[in-house]
N, C-alpha and C. Protein backbone atom coordinates (compact mmCIF):
# COMPACT_ATOMS: atom_id res chain seq x y z
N UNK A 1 101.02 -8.10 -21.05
CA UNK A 1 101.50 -6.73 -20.94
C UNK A 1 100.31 -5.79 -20.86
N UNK A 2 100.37 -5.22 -20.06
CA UNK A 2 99.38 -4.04 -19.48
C UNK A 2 99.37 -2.92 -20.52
N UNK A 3 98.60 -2.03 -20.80
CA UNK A 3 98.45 -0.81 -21.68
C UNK A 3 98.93 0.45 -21.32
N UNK A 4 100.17 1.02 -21.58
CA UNK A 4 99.94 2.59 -20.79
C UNK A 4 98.93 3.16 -20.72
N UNK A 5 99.10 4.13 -19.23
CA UNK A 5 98.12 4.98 -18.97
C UNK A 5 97.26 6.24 -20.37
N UNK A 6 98.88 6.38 -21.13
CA UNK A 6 97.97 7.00 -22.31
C UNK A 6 97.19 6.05 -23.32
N UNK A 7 97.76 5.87 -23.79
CA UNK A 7 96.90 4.33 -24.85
C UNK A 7 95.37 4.31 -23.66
N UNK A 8 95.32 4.23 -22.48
CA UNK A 8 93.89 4.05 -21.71
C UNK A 8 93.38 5.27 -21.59
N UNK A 9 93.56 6.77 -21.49
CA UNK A 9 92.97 7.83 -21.81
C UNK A 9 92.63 8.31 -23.05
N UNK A 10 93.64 7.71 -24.20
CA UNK A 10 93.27 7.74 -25.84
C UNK A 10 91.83 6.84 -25.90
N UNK A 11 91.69 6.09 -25.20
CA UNK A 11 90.61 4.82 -25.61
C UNK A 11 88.88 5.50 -25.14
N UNK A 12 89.44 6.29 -23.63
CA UNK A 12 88.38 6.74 -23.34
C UNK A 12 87.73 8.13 -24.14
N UNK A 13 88.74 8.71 -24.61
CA UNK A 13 88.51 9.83 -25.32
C UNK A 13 87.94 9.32 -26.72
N UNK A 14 88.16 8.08 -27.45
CA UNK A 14 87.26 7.64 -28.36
C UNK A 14 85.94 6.94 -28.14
N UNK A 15 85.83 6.91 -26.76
CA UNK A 15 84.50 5.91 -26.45
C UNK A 15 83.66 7.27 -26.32
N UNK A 16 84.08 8.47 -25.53
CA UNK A 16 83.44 9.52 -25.72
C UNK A 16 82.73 9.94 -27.22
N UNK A 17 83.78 10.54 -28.36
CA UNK A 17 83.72 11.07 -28.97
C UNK A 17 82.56 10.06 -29.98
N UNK A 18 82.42 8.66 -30.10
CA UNK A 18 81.68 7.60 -30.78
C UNK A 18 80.44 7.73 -30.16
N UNK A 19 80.39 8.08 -28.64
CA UNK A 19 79.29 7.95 -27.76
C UNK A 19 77.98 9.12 -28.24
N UNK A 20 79.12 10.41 -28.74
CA UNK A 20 78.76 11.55 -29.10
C UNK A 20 78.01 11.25 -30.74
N UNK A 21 78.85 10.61 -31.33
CA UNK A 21 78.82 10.74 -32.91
C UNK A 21 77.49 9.82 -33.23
N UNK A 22 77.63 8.66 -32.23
CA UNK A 22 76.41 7.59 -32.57
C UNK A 22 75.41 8.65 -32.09
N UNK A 23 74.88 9.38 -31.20
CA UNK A 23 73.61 9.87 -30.91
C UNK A 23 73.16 10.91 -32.17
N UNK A 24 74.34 11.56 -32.44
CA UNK A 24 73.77 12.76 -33.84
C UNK A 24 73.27 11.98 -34.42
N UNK A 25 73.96 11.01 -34.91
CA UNK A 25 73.58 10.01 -36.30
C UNK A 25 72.52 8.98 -36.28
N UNK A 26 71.92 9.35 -34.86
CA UNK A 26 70.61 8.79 -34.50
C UNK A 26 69.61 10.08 -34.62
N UNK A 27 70.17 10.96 -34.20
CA UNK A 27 69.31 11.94 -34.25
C UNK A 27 69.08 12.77 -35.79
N UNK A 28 70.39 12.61 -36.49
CA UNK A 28 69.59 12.84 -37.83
C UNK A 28 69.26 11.61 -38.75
N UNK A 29 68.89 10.28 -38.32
CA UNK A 29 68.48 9.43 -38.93
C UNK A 29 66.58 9.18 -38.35
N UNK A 30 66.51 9.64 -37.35
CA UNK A 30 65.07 9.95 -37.25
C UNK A 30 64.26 11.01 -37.57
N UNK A 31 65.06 12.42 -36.88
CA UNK A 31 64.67 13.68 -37.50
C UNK A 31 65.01 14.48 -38.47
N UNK A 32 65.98 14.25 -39.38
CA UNK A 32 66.33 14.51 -40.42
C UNK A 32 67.11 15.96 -40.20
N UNK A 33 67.67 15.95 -38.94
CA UNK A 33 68.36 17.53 -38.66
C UNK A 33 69.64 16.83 -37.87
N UNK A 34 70.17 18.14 -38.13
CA UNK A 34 71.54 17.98 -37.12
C UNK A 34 71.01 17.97 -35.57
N UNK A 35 72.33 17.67 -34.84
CA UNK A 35 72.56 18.03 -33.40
C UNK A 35 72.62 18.94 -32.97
N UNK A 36 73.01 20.38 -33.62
CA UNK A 36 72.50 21.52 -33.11
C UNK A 36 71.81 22.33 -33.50
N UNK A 37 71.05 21.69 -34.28
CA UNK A 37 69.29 22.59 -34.82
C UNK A 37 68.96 21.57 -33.69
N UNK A 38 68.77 20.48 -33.47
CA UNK A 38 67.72 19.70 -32.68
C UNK A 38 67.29 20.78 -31.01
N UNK A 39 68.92 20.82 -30.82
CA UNK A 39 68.86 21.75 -29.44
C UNK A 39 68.30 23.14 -29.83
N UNK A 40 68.54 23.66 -30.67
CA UNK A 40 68.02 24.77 -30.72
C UNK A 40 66.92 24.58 -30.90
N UNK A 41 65.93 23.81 -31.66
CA UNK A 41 64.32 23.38 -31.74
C UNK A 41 64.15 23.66 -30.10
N UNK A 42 64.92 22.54 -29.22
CA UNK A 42 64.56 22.02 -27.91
C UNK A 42 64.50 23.01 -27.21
N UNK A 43 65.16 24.44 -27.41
CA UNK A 43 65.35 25.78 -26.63
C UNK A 43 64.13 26.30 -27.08
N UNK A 44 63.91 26.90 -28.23
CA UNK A 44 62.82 26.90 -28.62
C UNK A 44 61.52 27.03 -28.15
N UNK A 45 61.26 25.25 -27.93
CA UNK A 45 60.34 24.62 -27.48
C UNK A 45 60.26 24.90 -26.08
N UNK A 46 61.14 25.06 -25.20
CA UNK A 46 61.17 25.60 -23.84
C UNK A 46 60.53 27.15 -23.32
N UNK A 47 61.33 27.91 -24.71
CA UNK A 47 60.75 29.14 -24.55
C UNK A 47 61.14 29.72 -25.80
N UNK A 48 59.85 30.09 -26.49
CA UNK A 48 59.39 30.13 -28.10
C UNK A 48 59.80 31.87 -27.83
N UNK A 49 60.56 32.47 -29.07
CA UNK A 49 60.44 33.60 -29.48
C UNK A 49 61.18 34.20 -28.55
N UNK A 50 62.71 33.62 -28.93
CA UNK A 50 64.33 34.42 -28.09
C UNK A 50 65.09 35.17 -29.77
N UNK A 51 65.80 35.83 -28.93
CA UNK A 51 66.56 36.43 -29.86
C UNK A 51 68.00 35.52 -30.23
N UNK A 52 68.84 36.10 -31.08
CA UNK A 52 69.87 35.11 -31.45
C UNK A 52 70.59 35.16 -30.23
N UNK A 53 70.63 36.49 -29.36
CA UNK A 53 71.73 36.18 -28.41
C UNK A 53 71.60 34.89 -27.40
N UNK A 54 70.29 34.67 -27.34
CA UNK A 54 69.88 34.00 -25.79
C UNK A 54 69.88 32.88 -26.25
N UNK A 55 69.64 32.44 -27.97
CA UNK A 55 70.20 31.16 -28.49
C UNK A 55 71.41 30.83 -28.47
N UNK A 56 72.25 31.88 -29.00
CA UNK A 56 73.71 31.64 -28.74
C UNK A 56 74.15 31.34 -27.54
N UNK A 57 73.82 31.67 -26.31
CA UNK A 57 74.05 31.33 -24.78
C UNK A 57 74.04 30.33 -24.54
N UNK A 58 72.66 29.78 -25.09
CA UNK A 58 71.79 28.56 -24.23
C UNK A 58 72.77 27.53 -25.25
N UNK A 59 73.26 27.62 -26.62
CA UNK A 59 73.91 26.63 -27.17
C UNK A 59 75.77 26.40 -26.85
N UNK A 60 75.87 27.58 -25.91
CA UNK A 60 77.70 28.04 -25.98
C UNK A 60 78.16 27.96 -27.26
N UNK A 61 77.69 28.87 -28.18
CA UNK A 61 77.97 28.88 -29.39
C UNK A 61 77.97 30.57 -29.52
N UNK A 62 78.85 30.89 -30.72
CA UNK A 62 79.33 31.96 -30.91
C UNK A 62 78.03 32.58 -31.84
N UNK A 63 77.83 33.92 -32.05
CA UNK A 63 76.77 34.60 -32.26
C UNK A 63 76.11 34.72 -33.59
N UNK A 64 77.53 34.68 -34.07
CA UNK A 64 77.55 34.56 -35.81
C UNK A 64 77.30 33.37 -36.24
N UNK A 65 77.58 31.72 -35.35
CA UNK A 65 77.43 30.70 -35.25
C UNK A 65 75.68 30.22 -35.41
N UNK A 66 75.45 31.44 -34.55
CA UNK A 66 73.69 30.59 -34.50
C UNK A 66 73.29 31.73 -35.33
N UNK A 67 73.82 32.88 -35.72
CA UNK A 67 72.80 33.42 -36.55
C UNK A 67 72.74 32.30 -38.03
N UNK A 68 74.05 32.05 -38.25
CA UNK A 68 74.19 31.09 -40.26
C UNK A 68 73.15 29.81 -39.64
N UNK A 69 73.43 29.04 -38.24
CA UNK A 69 72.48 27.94 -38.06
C UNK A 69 71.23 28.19 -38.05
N UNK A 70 70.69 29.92 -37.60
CA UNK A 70 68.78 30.25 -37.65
C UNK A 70 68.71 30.44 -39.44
N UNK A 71 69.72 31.44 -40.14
CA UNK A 71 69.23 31.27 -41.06
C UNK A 71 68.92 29.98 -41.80
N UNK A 72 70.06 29.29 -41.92
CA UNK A 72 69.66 27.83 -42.82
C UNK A 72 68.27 26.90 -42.21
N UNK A 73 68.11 26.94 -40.75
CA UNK A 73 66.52 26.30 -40.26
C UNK A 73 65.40 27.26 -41.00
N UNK A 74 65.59 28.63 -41.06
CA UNK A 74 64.47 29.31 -41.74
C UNK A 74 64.36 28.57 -43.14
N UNK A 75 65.13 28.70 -43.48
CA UNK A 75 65.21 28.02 -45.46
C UNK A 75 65.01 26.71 -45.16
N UNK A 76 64.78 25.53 -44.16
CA UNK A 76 64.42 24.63 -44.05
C UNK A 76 62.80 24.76 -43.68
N UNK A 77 62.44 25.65 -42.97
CA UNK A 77 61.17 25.53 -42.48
C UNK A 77 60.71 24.94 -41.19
N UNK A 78 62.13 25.22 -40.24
CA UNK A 78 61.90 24.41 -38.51
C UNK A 78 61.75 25.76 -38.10
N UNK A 79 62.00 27.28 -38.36
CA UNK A 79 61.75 28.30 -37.50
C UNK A 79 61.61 29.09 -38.30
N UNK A 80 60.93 30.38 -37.54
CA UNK A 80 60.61 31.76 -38.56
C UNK A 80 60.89 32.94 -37.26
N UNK A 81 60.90 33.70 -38.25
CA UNK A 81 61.91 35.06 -37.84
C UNK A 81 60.89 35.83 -38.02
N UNK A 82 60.73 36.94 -36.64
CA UNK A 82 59.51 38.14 -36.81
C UNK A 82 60.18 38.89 -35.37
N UNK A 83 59.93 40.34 -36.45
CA UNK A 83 60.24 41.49 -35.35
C UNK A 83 59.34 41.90 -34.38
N UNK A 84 60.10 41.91 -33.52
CA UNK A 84 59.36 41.98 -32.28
C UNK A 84 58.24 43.14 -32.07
N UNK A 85 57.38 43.02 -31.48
CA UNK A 85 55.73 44.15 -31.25
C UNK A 85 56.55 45.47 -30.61
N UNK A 86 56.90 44.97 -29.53
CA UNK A 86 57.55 46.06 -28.65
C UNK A 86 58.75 46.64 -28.78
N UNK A 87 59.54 46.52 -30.09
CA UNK A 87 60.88 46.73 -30.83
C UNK A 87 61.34 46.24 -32.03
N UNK A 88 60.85 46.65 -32.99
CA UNK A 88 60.72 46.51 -34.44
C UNK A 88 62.43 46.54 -35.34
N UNK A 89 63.63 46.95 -34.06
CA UNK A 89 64.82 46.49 -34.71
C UNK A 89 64.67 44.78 -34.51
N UNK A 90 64.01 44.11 -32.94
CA UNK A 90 64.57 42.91 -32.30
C UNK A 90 63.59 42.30 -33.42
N UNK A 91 65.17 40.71 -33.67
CA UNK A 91 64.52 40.17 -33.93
C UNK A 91 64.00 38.74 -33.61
N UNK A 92 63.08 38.12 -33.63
CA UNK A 92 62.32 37.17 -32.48
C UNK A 92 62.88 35.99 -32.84
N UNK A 93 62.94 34.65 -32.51
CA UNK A 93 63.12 33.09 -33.36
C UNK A 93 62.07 32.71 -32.85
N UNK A 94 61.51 31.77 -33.38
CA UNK A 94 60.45 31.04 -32.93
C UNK A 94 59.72 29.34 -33.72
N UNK A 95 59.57 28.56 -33.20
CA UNK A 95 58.98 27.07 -33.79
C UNK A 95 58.23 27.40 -34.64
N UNK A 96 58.70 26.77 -36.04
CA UNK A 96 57.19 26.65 -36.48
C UNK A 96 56.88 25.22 -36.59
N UNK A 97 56.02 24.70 -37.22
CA UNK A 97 55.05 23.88 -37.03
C UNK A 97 55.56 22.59 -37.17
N UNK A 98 56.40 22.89 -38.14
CA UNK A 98 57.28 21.44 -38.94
C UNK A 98 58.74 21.43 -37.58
N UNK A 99 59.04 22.67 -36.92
CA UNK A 99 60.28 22.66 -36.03
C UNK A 99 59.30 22.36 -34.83
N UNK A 100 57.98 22.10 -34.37
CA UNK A 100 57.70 21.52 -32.97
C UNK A 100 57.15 20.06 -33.39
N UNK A 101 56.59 19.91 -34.90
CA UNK A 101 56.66 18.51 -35.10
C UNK A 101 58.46 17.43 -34.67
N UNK A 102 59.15 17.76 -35.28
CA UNK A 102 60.41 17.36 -35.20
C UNK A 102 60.60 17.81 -33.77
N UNK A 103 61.24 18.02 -33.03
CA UNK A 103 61.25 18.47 -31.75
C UNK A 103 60.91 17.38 -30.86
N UNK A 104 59.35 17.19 -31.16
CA UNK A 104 58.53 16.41 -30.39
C UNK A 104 58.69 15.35 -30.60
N UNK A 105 59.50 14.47 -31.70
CA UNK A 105 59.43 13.18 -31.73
C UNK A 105 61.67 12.65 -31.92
N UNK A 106 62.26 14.00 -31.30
CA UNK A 106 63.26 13.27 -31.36
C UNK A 106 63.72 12.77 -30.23
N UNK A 107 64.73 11.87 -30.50
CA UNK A 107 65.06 11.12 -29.42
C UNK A 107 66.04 12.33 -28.32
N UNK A 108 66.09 11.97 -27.12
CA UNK A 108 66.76 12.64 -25.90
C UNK A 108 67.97 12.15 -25.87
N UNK A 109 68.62 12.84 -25.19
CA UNK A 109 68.60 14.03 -24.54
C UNK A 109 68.33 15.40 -25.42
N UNK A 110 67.96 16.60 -25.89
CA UNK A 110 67.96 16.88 -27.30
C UNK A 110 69.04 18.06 -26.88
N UNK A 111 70.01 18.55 -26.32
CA UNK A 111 71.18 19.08 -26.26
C UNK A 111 72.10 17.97 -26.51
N UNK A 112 72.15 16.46 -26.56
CA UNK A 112 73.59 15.87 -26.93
C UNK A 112 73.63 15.34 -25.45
N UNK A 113 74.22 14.13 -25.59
CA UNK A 113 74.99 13.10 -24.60
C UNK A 113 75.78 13.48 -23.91
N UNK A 114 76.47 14.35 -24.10
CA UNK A 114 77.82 14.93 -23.38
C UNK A 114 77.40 16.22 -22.66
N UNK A 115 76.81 17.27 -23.36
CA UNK A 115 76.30 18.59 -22.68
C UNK A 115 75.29 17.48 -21.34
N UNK A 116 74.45 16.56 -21.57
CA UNK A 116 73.37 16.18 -20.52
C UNK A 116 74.17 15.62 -19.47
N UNK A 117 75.14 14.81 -19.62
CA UNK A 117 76.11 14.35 -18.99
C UNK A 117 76.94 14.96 -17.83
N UNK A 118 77.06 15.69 -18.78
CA UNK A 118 77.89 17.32 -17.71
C UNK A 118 77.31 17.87 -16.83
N UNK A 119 76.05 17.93 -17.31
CA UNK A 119 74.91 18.45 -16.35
C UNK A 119 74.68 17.45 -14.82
N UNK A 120 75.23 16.54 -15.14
CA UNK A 120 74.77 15.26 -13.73
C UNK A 120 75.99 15.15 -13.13
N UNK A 121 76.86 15.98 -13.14
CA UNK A 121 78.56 15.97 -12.27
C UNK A 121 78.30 17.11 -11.23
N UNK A 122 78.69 16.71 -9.96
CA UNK A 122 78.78 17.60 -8.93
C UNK A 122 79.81 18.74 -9.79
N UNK A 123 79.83 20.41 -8.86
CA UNK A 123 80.77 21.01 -8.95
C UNK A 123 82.06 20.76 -8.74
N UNK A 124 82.27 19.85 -7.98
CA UNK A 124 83.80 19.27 -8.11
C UNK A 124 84.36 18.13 -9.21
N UNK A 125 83.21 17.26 -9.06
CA UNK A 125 83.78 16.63 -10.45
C UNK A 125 84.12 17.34 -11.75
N UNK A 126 83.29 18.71 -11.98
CA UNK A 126 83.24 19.64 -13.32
C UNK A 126 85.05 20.30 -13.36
N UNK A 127 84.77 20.44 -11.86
CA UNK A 127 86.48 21.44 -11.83
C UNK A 127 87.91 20.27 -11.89
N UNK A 128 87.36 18.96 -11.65
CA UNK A 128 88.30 17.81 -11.66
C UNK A 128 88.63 17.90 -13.22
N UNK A 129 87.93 17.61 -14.05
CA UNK A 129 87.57 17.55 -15.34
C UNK A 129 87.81 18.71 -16.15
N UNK A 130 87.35 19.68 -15.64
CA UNK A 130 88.24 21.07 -16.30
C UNK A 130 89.82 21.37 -16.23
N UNK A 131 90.26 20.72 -14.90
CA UNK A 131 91.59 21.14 -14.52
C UNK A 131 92.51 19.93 -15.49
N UNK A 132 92.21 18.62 -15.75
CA UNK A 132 92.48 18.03 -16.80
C UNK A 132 92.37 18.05 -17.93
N UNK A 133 91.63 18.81 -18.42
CA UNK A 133 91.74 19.20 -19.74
C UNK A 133 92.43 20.07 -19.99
N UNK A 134 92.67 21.10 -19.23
CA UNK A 134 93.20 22.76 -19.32
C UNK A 134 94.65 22.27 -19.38
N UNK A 135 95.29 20.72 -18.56
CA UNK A 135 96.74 20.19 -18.87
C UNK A 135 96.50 19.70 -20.06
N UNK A 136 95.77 19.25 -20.38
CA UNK A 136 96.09 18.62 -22.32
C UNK A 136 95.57 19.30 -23.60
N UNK A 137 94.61 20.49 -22.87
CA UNK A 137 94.80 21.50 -23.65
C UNK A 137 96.13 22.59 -23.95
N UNK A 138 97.02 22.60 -23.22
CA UNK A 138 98.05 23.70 -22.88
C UNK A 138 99.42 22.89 -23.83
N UNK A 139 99.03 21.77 -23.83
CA UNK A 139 100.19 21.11 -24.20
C UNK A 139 99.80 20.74 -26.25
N UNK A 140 98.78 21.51 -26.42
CA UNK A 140 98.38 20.92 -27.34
C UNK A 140 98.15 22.19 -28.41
N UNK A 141 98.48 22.44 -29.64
CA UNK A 141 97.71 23.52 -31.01
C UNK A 141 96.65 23.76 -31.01
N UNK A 142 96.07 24.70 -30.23
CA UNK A 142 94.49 24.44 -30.74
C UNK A 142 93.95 25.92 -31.20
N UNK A 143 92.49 25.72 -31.45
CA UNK A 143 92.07 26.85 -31.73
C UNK A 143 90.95 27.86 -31.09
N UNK A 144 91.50 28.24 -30.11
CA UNK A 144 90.09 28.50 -29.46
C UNK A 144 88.59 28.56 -29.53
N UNK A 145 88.27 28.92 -31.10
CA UNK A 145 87.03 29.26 -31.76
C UNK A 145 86.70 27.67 -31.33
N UNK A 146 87.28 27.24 -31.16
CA UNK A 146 86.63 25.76 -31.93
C UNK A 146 85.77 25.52 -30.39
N UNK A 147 85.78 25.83 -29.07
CA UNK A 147 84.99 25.71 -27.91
C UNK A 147 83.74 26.61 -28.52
N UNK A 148 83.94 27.23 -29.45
CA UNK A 148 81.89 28.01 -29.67
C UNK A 148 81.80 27.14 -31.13
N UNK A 149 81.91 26.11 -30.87
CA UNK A 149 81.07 24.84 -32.57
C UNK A 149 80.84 23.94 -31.79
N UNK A 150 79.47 23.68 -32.48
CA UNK A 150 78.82 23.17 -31.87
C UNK A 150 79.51 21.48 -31.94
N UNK A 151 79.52 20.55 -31.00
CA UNK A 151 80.09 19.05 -31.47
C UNK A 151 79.80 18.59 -32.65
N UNK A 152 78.16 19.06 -33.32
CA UNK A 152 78.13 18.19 -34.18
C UNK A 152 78.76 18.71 -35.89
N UNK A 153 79.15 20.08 -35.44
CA UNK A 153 79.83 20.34 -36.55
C UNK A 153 81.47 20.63 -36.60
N UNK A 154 81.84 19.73 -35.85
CA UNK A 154 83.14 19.84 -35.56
C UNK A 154 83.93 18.39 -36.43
């Protein structure tokens, strides 16, 4: 006896979500941080000394989201906070020493398996994939907020 088609989209949706869970749990078993401090290090590291908004962008995370995630890295000691030369309200993020040590030695992709993933689908595969979800999202309770958290704190 063959498997329904759902029972085979339930299966893939857990090979995903394990695919996802094994890389955090690699990534905080080497670097000792979550999955979305790592990316934010990795933004960072791309281009040192953004404000929360352009972190919040670059993570699709909500604003208030990456401000509680910059504060708790400050009290860890992966980033530090300084007002900007040319605007003394803005305020800057930036690596520090212990956040480009870590950075530099975690494993890749350092946005997550799934965000890198996404990234390698033509525009049609993205809209194939959106238009299927948007049917099992519609049919389903959800909460919108929950598209600005980050995977690994979901």
């Amino acid at each position: 006896m063959s498997e329904s088609l759902d029972i085979i989209a339930l299966k893939k949706f857990r090979m995903i979500f394990k695919s996802v869970r094994s890389h955090f749990h690699e990534v905080e078993q080497q670097c000792g941080v979550s999955g979305s401090q790592l990316w934010l290090l990795s933004c960072l590291k791309k281009k040192d000394k953004q404000r929360v908004t352009e972190l919040a962008n670059a993570l699709s995370i909500h604003q208030s989201t990456a401000s509680n995630l910059i504060e708790k890295m400050v009290r860890e000691g992966l980033v530090k906070k300084e007002k900007s030369l040319a605007d003394q309200r803005v305020t800057l993020i930036s690596l520090s020493d212990l956040g480009l040590s870590v950075v530099s030695k975690a494993p890749g992709p350092a946005e997550g398996i799934l965000p890198a993933t996404l990234k390698t689908l033509s525009a049609t595969e993205l809209h194939q994939i959106c238009q299927s979800l948007d049917l099992i999202l519609s049919k389903m309770d959800i909460d919108p907020a929950a598209g600005q958290t980050p995977l690994s704190d979901l």
